[in-house]
PDB file of N, CA and C in Angstrom:
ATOM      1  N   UNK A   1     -10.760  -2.651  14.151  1.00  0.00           N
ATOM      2  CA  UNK A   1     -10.519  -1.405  13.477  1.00  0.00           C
ATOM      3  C   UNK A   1     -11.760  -0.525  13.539  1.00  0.00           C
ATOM      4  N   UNK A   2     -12.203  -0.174  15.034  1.00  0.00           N
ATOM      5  CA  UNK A   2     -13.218   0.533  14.860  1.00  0.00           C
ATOM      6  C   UNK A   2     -13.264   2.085  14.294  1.00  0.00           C
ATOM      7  N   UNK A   3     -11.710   3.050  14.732  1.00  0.00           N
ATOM      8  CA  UNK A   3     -11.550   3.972  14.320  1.00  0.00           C
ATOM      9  C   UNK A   3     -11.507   4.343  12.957  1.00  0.00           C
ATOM     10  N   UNK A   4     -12.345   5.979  12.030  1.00  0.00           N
ATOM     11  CA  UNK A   4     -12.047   5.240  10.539  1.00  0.00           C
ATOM     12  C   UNK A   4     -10.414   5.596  10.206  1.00  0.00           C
ATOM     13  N   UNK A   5     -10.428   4.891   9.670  1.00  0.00           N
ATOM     14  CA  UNK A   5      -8.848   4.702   8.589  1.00  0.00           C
ATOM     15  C   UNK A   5      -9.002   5.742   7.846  1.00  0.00           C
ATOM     16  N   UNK A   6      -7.779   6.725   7.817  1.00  0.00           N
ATOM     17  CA  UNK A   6      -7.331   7.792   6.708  1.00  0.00           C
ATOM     18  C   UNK A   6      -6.634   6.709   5.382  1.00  0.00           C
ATOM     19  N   UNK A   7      -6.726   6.408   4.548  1.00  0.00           N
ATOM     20  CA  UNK A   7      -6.284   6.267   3.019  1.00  0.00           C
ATOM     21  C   UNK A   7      -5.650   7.110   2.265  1.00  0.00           C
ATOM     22  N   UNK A   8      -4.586   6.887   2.036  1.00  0.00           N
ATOM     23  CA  UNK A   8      -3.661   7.693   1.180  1.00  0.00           C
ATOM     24  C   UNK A   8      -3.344   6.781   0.111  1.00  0.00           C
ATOM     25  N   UNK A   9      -3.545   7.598  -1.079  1.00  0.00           N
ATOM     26  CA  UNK A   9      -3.448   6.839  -2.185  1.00  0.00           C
ATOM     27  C   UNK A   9      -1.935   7.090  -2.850  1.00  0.00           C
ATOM     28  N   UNK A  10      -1.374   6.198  -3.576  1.00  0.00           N
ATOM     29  CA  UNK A  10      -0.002   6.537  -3.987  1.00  0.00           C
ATOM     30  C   UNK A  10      -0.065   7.728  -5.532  1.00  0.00           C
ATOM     31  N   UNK A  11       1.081   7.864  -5.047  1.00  0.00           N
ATOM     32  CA  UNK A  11       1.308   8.927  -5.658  1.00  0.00           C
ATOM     33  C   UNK A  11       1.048   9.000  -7.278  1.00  0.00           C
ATOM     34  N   UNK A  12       1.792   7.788  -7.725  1.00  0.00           N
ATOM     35  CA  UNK A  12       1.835   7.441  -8.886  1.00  0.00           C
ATOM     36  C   UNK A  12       0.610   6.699  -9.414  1.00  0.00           C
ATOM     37  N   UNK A  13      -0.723   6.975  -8.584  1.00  0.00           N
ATOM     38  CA  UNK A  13      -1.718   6.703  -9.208  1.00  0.00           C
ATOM     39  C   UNK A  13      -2.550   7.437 -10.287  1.00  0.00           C
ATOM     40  N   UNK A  14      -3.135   7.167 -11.006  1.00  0.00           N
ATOM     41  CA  UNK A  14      -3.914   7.469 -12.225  1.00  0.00           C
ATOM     42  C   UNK A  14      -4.491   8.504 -11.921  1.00  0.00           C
ATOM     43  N   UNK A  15      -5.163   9.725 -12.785  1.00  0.00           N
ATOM     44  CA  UNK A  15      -5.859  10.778 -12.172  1.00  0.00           C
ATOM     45  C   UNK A  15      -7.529   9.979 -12.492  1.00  0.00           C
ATOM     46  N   UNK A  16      -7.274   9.207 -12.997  1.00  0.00           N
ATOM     47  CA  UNK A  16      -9.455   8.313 -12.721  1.00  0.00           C
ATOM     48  C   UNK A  16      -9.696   7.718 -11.418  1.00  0.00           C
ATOM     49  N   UNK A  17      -8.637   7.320 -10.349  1.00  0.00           N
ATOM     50  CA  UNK A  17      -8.903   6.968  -9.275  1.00  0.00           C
ATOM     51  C   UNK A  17      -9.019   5.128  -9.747  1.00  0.00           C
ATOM     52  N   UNK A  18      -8.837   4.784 -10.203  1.00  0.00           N
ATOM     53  CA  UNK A  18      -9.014   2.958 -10.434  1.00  0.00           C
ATOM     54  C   UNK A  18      -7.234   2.732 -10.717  1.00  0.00           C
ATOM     55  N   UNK A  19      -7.359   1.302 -10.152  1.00  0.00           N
ATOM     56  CA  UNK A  19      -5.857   0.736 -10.042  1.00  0.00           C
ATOM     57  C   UNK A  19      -5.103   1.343  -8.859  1.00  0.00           C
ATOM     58  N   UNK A  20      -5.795   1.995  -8.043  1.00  0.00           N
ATOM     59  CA  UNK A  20      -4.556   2.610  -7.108  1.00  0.00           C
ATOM     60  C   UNK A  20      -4.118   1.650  -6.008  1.00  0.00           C
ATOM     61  N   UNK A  21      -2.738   1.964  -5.264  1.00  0.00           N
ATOM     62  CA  UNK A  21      -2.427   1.589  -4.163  1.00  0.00           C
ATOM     63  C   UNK A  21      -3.087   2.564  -3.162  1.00  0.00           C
ATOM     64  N   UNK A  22      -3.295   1.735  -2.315  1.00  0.00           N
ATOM     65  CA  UNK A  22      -3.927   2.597  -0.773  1.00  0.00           C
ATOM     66  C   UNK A  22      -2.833   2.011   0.484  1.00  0.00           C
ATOM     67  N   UNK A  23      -2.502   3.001   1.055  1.00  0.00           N
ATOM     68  CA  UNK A  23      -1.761   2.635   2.626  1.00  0.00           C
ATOM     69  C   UNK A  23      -2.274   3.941   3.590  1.00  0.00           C
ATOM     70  N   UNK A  24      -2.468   2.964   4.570  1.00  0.00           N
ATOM     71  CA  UNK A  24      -2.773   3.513   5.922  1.00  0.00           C
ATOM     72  C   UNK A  24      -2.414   3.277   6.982  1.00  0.00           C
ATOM     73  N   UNK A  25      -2.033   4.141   7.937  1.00  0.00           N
ATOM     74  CA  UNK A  25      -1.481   3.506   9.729  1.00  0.00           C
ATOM     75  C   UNK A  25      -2.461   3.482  10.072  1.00  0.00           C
ATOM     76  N   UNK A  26      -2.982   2.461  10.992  1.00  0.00           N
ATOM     77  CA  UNK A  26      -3.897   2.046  12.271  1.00  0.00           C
ATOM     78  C   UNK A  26      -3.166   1.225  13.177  1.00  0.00           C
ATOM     79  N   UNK A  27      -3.272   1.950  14.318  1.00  0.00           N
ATOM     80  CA  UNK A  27      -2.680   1.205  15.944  1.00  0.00           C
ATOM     81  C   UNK A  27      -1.482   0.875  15.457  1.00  0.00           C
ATOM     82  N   UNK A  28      -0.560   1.469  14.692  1.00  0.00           N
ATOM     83  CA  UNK A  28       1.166   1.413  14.991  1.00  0.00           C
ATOM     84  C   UNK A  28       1.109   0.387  13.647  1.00  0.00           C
ATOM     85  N   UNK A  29       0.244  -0.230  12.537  1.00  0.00           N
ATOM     86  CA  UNK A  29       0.239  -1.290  11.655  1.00  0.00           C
ATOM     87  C   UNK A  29      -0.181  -0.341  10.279  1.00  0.00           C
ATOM     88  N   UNK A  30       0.541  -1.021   9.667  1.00  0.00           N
ATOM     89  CA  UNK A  30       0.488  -0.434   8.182  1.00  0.00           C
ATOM     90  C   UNK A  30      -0.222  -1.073   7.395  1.00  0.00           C
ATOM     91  N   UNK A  31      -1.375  -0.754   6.957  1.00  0.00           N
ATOM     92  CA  UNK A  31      -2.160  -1.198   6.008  1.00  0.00           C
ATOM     93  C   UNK A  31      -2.202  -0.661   4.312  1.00  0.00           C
ATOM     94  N   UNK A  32      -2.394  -1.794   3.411  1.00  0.00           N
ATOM     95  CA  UNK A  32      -2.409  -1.780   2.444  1.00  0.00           C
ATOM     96  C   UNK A  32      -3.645  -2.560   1.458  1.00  0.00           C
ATOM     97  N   UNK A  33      -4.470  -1.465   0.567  1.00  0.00           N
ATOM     98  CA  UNK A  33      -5.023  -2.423  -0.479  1.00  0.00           C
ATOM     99  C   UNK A  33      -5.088  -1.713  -1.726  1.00  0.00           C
ATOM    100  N   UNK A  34      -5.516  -2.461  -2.442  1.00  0.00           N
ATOM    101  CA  UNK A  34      -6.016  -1.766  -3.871  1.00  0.00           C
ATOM    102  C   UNK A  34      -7.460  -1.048  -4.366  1.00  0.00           C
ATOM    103  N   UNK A  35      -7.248  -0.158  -4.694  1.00  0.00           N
ATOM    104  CA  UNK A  35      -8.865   0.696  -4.769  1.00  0.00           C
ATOM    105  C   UNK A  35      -9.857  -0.069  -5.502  1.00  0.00           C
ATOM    106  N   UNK A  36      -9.300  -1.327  -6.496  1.00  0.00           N
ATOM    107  CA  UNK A  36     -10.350  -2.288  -6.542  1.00  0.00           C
ATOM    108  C   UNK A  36     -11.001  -2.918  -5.964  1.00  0.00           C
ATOM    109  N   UNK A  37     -10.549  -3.234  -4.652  1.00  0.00           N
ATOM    110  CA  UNK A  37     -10.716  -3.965  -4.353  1.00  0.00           C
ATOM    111  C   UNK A  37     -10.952  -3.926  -2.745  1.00  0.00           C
ATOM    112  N   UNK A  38     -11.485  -2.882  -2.193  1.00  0.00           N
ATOM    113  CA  UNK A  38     -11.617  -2.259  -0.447  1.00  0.00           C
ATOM    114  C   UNK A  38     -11.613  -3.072   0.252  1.00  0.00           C
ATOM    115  N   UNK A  39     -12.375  -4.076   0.343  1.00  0.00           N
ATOM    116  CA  UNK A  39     -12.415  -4.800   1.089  1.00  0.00           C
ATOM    117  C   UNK A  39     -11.604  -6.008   1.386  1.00  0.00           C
ATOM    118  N   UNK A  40     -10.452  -5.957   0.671  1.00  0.00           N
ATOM    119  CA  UNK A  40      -9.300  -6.822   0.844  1.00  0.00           C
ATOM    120  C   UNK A  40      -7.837  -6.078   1.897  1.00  0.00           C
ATOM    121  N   UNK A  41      -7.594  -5.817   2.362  1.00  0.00           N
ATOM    122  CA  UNK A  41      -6.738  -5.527   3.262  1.00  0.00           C
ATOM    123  C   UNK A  41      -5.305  -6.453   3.956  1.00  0.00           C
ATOM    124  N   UNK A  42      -4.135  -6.031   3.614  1.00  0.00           N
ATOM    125  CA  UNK A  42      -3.030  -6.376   3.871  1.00  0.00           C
ATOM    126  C   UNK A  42      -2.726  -5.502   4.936  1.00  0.00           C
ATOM    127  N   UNK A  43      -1.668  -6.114   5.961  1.00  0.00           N
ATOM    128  CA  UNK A  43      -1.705  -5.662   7.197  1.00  0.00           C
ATOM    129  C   UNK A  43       0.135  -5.975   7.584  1.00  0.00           C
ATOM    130  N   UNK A  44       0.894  -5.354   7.672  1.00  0.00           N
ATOM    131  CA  UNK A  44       2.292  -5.010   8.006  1.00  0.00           C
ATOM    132  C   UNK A  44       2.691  -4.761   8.730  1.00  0.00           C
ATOM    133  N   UNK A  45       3.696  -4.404   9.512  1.00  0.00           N
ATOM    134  CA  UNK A  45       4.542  -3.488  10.459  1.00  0.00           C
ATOM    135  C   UNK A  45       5.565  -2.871   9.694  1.00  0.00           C
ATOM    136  N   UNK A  46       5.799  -1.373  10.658  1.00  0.00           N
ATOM    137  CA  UNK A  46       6.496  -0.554   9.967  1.00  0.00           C
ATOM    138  C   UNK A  46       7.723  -0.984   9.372  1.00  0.00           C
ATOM    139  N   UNK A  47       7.905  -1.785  10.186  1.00  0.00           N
ATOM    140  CA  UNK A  47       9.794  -2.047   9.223  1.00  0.00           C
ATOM    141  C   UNK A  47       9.665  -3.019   8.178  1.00  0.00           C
ATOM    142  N   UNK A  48       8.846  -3.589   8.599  1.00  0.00           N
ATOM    143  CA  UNK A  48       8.346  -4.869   7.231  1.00  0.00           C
ATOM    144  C   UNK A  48       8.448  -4.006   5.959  1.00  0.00           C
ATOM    145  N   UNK A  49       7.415  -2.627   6.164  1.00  0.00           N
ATOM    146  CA  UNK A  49       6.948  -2.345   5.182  1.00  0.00           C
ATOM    147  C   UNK A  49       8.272  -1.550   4.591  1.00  0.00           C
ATOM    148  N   UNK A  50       9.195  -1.013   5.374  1.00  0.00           N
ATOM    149  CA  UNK A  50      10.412  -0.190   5.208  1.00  0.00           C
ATOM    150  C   UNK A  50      11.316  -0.973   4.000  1.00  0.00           C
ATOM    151  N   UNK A  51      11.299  -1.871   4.593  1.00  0.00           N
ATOM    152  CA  UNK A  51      12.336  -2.930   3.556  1.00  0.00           C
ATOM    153  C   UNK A  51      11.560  -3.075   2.157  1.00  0.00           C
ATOM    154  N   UNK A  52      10.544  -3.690   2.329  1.00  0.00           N
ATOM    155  CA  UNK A  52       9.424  -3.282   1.031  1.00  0.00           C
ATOM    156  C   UNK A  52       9.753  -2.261   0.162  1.00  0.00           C
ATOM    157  N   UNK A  53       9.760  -1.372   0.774  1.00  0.00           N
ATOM    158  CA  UNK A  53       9.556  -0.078  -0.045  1.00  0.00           C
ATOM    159  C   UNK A  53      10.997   0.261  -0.709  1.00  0.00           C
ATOM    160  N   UNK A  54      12.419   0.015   0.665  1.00  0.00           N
ATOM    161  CA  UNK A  54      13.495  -0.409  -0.154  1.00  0.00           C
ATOM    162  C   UNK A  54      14.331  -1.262  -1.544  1.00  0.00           C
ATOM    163  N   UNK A  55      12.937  -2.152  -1.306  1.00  0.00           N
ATOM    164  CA  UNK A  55      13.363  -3.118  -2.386  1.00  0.00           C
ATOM    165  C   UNK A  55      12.557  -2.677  -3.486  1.00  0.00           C
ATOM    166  N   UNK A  56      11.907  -2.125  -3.518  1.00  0.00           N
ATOM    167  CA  UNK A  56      10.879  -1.762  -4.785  1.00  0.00           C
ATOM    168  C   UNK A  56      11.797  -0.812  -5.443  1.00  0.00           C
ATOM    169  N   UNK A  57      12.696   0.147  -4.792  1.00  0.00           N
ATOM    170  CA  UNK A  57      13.299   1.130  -5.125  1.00  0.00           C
ATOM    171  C   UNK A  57      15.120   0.515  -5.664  1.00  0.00           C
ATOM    172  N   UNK A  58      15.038  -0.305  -5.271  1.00  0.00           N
ATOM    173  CA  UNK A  58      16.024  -1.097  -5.394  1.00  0.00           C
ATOM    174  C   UNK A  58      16.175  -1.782  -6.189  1.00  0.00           C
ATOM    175  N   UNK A  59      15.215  -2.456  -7.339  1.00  0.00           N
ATOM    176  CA  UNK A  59      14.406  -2.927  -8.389  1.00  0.00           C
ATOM    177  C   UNK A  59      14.101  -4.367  -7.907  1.00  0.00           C
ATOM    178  N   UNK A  60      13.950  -4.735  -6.773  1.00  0.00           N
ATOM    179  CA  UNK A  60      14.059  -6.227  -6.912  1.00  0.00           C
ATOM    180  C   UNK A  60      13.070  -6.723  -7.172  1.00  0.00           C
ATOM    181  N   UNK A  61      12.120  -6.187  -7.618  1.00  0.00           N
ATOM    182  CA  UNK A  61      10.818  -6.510  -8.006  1.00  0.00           C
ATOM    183  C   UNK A  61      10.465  -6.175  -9.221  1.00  0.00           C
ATOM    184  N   UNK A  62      11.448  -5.740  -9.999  1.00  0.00           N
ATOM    185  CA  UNK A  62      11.214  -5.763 -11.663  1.00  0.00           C
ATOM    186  C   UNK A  62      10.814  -6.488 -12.782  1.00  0.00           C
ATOM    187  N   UNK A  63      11.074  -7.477 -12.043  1.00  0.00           N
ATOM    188  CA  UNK A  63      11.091  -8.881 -12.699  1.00  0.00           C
ATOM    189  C   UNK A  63       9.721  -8.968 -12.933  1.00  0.00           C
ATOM    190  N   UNK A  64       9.073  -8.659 -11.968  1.00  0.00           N
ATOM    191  CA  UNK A  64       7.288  -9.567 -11.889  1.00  0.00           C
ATOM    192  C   UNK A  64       6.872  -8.225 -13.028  1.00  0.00           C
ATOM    193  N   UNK A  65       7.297  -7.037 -13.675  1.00  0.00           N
ATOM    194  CA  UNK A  65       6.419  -6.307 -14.484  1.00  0.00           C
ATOM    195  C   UNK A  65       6.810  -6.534 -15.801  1.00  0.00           C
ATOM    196  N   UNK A  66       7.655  -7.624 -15.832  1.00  0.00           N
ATOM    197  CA  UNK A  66       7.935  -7.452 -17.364  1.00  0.00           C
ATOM    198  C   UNK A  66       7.389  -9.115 -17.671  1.00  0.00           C
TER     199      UNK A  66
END
């Protein structure tokens, strides 16, 4: 990953900048971390991440916030 990475932070992050989600494309791969934590990096493909994002919206992941 020599090129730098653009970071886009989610939307629904805090206006202090701590706790956020970060995603970024590099070379066709979708990257993901938490602004705590930079130097940890999750690494996807687009459709991986498609379904992801389906299911979040979908609630199937409700469970883990309560």
């Amino acid at each position: 990953m020599s090129a730098r990475i653009q970071w886009q932070k989610s939307s629904f992050s805090g206006g202090g900048g701590e706790q956020c989600v970060e995603i970024a494309e590099h070379d066709g791969v979708i990257l993901m971390r938490e602004s705590d934590a930079p130097n940890t990096v999750t690494a996807t493909s687009r459709t991986k991440f498609a379904a992801f994002i389906a299911g979040v919206k979908a609630g199937e992941f409700d469970h883990f916030a309560n």
